[in-house]
Protein backbone atom coordinates (compact mmCIF):
# COMPACT_ATOMS: atom_id res chain seq x y z
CA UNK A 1 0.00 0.00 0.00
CA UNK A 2 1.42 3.21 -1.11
CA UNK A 3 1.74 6.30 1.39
CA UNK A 4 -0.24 8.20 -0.32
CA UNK A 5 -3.30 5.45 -0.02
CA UNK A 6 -2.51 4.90 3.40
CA UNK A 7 -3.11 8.59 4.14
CA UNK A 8 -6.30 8.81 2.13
CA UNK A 9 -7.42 6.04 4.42
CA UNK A 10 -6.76 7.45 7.57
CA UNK A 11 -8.10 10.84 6.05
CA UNK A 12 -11.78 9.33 5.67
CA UNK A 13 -11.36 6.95 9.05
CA UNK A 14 -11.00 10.20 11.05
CA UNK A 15 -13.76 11.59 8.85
CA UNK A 16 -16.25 9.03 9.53
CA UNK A 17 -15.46 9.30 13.02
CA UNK A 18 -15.57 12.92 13.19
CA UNK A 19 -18.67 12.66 11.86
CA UNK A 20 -20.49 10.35 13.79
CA UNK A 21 -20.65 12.54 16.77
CA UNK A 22 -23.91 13.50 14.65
CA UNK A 23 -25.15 10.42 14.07
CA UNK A 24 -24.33 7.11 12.57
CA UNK A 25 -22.54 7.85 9.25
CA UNK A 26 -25.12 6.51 6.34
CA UNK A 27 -25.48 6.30 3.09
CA UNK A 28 -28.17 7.28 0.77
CA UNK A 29 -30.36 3.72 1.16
CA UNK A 30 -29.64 3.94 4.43
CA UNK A 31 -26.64 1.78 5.22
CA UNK A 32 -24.41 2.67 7.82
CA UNK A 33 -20.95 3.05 6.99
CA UNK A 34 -18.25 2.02 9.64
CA UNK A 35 -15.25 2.34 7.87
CA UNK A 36 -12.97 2.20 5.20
CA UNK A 37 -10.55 -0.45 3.20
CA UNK A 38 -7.94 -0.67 0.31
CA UNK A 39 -9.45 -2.63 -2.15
CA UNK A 40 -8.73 -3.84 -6.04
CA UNK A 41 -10.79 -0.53 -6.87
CA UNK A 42 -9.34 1.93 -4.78
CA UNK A 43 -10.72 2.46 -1.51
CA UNK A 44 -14.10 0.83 -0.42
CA UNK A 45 -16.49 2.26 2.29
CA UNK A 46 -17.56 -0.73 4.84
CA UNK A 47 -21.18 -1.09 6.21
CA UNK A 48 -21.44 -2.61 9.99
């Protein structure tokens, strides 16, 4: 994992945590995100 993906994913960790001090971080239909992975793709939200 490069540096520069390892930052992006701490980035949008801290984010979602940030954020949840508002409420559970969701998406759209309603899923709740918890976190985020590298993946194949780039990097991939995670639901509960």
């Amino acid at each position: 994992m490069s540096k520069e993906m390892k930052e992006a994913l701490e980035a949008i960790r801290v984010a979602i945590q940030n954020a949840e001090q508002f409420g559970q971080v969701r998406t759209e239909d309603g899923m709740v995100i918890t976190g985020a992975v590298e993946s194949a793709h780039g990097i991939m939200l995670v639901k509960e």
